[in-house]
C-alpha atoms as a PDB file:
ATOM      1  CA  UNK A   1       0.000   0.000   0.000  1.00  0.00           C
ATOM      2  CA  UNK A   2       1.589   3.829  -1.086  1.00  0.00           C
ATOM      3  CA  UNK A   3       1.205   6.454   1.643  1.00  0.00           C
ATOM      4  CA  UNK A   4      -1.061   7.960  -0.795  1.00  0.00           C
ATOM      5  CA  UNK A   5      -3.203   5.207  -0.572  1.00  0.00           C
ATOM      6  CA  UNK A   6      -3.374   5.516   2.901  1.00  0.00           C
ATOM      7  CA  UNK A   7      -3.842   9.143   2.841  1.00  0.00           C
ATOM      8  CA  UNK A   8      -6.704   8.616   0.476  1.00  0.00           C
ATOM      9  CA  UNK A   9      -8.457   6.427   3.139  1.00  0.00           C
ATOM     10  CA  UNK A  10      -7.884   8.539   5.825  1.00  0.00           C
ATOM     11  CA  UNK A  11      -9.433  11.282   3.754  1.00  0.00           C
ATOM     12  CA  UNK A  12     -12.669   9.160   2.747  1.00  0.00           C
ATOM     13  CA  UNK A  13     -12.845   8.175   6.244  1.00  0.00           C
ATOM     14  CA  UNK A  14     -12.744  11.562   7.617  1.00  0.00           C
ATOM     15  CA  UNK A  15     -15.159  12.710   5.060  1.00  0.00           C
ATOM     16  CA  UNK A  16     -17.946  10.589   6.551  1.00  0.00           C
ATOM     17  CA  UNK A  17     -17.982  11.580  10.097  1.00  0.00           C
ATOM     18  CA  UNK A  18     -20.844  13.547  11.207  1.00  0.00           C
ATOM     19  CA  UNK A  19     -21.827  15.456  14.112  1.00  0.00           C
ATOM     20  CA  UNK A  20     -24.073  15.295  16.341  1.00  0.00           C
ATOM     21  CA  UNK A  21     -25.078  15.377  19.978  1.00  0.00           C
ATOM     22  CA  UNK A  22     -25.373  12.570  22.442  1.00  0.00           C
ATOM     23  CA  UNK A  23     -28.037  13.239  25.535  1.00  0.00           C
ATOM     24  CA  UNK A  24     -27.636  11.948  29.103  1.00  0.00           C
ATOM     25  CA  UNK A  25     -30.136  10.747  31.166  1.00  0.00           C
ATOM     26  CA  UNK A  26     -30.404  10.275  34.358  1.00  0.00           C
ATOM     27  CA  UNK A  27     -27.305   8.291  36.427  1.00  0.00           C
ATOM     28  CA  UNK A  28     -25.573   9.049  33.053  1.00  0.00           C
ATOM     29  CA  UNK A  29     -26.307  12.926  33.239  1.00  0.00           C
ATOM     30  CA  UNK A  30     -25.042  12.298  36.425  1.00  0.00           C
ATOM     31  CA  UNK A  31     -21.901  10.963  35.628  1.00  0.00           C
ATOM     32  CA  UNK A  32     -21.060  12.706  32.746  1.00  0.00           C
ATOM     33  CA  UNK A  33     -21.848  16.292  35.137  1.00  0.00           C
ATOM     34  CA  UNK A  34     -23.372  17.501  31.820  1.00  0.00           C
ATOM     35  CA  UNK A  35     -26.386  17.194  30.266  1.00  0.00           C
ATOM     36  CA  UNK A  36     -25.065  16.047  26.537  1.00  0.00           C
ATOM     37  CA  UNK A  37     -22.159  16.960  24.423  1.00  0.00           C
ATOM     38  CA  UNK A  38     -21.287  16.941  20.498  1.00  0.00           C
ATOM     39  CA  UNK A  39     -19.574  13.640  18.966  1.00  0.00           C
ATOM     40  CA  UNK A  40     -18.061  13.685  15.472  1.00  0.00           C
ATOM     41  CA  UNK A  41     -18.376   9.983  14.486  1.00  0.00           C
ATOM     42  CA  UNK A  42     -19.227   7.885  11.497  1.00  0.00           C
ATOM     43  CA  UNK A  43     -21.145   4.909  13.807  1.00  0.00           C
ATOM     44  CA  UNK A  44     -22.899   4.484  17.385  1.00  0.00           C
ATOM     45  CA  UNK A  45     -19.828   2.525  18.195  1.00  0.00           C
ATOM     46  CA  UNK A  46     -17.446   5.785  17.436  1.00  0.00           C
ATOM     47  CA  UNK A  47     -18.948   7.774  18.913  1.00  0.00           C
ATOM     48  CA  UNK A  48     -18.648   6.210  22.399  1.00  0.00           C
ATOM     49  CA  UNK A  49     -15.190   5.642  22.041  1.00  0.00           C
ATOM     50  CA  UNK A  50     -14.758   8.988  21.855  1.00  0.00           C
ATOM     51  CA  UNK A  51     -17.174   9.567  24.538  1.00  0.00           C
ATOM     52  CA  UNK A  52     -14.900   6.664  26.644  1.00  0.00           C
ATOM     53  CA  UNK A  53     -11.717   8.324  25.759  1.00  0.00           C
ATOM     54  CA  UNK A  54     -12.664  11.745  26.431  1.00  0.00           C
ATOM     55  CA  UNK A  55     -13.930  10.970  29.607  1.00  0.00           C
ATOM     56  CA  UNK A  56     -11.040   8.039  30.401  1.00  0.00           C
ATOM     57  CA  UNK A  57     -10.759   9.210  34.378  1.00  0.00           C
ATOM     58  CA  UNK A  58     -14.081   9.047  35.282  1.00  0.00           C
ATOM     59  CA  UNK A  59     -14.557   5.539  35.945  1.00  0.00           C
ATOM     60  CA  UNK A  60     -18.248   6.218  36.956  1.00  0.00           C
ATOM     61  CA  UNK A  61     -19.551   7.112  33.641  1.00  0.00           C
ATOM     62  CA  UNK A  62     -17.926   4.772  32.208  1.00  0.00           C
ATOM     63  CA  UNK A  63     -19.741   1.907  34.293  1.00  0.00           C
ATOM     64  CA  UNK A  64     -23.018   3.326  34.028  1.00  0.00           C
ATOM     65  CA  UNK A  65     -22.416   3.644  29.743  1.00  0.00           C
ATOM     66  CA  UNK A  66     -22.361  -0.007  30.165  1.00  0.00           C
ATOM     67  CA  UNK A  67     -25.798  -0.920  31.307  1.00  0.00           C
ATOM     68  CA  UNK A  68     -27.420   1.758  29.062  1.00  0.00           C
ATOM     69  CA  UNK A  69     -29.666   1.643  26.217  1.00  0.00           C
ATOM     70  CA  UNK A  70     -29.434   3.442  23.473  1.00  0.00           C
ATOM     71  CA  UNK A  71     -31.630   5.660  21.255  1.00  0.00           C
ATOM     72  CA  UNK A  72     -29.995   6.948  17.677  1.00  0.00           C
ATOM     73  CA  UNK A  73     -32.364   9.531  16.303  1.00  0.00           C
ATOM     74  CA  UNK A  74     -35.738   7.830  18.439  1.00  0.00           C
ATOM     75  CA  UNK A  75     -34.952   4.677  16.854  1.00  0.00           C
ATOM     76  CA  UNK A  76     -33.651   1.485  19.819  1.00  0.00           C
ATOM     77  CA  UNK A  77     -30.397   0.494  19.107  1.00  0.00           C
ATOM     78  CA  UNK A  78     -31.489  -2.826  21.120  1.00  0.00           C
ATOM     79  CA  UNK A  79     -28.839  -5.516  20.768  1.00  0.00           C
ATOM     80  CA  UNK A  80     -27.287  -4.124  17.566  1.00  0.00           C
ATOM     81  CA  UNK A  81     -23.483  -4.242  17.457  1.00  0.00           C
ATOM     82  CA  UNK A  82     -22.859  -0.240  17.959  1.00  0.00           C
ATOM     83  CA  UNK A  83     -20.169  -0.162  15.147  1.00  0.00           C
ATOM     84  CA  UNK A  84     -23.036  -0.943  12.558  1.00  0.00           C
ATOM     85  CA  UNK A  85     -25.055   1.662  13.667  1.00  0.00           C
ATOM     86  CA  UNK A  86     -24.898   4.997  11.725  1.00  0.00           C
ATOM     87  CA  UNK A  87     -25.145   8.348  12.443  1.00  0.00           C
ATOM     88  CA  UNK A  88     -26.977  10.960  10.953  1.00  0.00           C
ATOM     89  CA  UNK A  89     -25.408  14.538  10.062  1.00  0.00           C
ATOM     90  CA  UNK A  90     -27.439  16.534  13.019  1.00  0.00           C
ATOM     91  CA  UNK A  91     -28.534  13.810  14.670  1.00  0.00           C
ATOM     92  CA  UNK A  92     -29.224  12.646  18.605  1.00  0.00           C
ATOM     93  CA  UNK A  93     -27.886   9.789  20.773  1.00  0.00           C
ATOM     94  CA  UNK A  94     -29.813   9.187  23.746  1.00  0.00           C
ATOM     95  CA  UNK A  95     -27.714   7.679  26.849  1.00  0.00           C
ATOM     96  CA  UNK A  96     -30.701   5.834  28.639  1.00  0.00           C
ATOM     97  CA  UNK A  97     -29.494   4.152  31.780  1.00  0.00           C
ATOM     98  CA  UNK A  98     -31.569   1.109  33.633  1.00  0.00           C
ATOM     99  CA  UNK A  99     -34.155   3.229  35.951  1.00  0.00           C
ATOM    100  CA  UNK A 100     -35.926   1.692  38.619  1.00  0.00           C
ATOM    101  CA  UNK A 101     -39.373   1.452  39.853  1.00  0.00           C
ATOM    102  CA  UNK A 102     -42.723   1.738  37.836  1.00  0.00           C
END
């Protein structure tokens, strides 16, 4: 492979990220200490490893990200693998962690 093939993937790569925001909810708005915050991601999956990096010392959020369900754009995410879920220029992820009673 020639570094301008690599460069050329990089590029096309790059290209396809979008933005967005991703909302927390409850115990993971009150992690996070924030109610949401922009991602720049081409999948569900992306964008919470960017979410998991950025936030790498508090171990907190990261727990409670584990046991949460996930919204893209009102649509469940349910037991899809999160790197095959896409993201939509402008679009919303919604953090929704287990709640409790009825």
């Amino acid at each position: 492979m020639t570094a301008h093939t690599s460069t050329a993937r990089a590029t096309a790569a790059e290209a396809t990220r979008v933005t967005g925001t991703i909302r927390y909810w409850a115990a993971a708005k009150s992690a996070a200490g924030l109610p949401e915050e922009p991602y720049l991601a081409v999948t569900l999956g992306e964008a919470l490893a960017e979410v998991r990096r950025r936030h790498a010392d508090n171990a907190r959020l990261l727990q409670v990200l584990t046991h949460c369900s996930y919204l893209v754009d009102g649509n469940q995410v349910g037991t899809r693998d999160h790197a095959t879920v896409p993201l939509t220029e402008g679009g919303t992820v919604e953090a929704l962690p287990p709640f409790a009673g009825g």
